[in-house]
N, C-alpha and C. Protein backbone atom coordinates (compact mmCIF):
# COMPACT_ATOMS: atom_id res chain seq x y z
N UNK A 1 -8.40 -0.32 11.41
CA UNK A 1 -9.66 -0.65 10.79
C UNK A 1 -10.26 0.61 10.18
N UNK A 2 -10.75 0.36 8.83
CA UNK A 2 -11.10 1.80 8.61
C UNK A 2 -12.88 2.29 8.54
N UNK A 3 -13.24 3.11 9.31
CA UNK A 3 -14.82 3.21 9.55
C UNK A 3 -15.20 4.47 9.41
N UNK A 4 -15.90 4.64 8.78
CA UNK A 4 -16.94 5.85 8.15
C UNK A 4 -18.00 5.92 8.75
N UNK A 5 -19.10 7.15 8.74
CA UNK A 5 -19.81 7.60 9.53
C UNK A 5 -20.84 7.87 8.32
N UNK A 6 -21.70 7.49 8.24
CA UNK A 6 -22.94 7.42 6.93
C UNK A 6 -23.95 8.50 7.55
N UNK A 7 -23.67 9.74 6.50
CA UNK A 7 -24.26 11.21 7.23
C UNK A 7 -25.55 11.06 6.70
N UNK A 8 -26.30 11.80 7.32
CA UNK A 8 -28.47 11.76 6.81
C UNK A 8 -28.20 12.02 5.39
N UNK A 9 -29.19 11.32 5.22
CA UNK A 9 -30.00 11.61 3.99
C UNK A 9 -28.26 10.89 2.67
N UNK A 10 -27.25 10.98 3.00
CA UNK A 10 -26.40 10.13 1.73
C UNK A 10 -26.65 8.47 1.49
N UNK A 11 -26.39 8.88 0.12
CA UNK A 11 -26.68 7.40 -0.45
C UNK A 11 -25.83 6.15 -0.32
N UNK A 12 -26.27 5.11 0.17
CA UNK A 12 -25.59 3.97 0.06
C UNK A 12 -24.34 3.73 -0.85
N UNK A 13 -24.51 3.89 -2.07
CA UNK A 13 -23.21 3.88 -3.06
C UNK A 13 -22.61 4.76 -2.67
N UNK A 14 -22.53 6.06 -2.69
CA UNK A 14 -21.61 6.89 -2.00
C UNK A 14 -21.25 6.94 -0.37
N UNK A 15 -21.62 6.10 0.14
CA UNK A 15 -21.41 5.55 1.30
C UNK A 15 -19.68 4.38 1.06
N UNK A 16 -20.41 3.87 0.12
CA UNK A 16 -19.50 2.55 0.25
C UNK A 16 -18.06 2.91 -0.75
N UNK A 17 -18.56 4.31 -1.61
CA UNK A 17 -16.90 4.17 -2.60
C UNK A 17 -16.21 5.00 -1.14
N UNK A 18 -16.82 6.04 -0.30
CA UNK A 18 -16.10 6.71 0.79
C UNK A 18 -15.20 5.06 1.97
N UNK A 19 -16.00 4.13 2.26
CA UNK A 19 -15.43 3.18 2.56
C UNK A 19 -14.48 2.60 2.03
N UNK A 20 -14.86 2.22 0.96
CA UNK A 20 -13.58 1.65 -0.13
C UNK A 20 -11.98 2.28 -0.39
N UNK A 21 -12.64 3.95 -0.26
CA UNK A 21 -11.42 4.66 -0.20
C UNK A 21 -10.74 5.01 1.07
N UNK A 22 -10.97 4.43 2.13
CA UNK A 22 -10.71 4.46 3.06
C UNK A 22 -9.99 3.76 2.98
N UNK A 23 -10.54 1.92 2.93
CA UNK A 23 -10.04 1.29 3.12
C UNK A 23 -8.43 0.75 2.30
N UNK A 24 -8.67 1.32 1.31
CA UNK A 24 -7.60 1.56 0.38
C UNK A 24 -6.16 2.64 0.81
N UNK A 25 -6.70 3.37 1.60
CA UNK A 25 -5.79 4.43 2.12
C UNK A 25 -4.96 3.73 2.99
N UNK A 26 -6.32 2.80 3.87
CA UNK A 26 -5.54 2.28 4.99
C UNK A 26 -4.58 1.43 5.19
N UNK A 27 -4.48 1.10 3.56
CA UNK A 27 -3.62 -0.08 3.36
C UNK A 27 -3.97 -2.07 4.00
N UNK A 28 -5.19 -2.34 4.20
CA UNK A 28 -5.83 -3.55 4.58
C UNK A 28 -5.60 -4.64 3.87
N UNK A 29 -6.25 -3.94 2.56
CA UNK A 29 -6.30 -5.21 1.38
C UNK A 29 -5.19 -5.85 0.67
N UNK A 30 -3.99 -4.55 0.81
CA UNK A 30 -2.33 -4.92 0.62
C UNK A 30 -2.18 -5.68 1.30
N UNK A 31 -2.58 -5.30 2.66
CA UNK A 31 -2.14 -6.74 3.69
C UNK A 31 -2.40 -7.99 4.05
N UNK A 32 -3.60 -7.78 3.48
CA UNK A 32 -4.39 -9.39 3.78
C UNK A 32 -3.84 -10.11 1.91
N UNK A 33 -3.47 -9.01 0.53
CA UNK A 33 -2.84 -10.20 -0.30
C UNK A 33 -1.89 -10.74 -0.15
N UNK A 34 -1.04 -9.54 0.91
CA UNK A 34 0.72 -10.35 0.98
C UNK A 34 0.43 -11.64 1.96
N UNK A 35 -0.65 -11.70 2.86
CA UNK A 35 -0.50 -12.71 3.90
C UNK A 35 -1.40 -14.08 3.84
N UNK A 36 -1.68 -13.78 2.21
CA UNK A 36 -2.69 -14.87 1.66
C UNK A 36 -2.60 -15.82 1.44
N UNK A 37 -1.00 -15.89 1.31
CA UNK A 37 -0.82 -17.45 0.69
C UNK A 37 0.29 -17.35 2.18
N UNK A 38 1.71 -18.71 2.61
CA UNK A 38 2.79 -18.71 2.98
C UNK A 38 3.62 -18.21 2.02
N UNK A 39 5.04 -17.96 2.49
CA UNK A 39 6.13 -16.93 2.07
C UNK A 39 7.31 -17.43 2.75
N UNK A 40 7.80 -18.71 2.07
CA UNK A 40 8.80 -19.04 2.69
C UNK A 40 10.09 -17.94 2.99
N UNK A 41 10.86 -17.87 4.26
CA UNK A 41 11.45 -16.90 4.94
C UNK A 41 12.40 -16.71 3.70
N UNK A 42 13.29 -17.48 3.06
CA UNK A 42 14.07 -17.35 1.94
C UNK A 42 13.55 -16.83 1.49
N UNK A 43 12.26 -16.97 0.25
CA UNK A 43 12.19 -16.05 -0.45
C UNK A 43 11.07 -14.41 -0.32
N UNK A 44 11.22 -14.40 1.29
CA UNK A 44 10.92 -13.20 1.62
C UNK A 44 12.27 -11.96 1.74
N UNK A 45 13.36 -12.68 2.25
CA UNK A 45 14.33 -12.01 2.55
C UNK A 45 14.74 -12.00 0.82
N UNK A 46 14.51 -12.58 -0.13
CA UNK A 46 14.77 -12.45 -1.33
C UNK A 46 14.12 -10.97 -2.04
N UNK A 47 13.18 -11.05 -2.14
CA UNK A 47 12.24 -9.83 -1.88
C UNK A 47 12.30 -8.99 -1.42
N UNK A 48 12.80 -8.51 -0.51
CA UNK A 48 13.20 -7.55 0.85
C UNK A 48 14.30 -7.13 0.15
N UNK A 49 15.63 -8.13 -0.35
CA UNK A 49 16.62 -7.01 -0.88
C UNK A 49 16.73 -6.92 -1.91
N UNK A 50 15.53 -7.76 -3.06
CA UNK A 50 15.10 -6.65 -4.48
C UNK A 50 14.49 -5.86 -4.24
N UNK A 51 13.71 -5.42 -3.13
CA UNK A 51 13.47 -4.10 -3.02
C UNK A 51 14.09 -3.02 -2.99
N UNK A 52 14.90 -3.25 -1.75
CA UNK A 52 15.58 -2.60 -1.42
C UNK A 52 16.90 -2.15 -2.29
N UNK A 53 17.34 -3.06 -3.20
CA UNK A 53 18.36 -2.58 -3.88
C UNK A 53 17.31 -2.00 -5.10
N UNK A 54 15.84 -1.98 -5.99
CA UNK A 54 15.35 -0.94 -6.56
C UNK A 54 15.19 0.37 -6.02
N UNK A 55 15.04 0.64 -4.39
CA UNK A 55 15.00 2.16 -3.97
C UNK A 55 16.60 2.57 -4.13
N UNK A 56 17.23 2.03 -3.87
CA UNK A 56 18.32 2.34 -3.77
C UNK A 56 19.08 2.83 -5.60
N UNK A 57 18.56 2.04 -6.28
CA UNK A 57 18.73 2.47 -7.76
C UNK A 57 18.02 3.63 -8.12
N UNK A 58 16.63 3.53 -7.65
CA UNK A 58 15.62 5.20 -7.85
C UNK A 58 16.65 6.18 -7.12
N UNK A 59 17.00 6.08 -5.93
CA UNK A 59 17.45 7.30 -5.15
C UNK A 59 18.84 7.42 -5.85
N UNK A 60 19.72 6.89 -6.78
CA UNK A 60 20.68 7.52 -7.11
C UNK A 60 20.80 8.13 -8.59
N UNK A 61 19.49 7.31 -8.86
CA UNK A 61 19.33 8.35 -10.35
C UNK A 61 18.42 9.66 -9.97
N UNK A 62 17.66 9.65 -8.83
CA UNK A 62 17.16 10.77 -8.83
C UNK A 62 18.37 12.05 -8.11
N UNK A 63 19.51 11.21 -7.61
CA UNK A 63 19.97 12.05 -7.07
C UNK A 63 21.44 12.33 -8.46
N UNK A 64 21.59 11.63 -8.91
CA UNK A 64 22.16 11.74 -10.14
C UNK A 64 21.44 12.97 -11.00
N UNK A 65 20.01 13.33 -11.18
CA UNK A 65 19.31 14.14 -11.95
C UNK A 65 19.60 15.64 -11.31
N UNK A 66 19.95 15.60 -9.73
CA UNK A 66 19.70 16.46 -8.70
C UNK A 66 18.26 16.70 -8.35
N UNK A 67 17.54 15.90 -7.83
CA UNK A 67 16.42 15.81 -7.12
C UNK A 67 17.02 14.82 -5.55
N UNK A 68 16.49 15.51 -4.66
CA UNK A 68 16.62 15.23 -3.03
C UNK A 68 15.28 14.67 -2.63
N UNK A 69 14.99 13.71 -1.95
CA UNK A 69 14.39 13.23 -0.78
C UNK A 69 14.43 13.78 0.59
């Protein structure tokens, strides 16, 4: 959960973009869109290895360029 501490005398708006960026850091709002709708298991595991086979394409052209991870 992400929670901020609203110091004397700061302003409300700058209160709330420090929240926002929190909450953004924390990764929340990613989570509550992926879990917004259902995701049938098929086409999650569908998903899972287009992912996974795009890192796998980044990491060999970057390692093709000679750049390491």
């Amino acid at each position: 959960m992400a929670m901020i501490i609203v110091k004397e005398g700061e302003r409300m708006d700058s209160a709330l973009r420090r929240f926002r960026k929190a909450v953004d850091k924390s990764g929340v709002m990613a989570d509550l869109r992926k879990k917004e709708y259902f995701e049938k298991p098929s086409l999650k595991k569908k998903r899972k290895k287009a992912a996974a086979s795009k890192r796998a394409a980044r990491a060999a052209r970057a390692e093709e360029k000679g750049f390491s991870s």
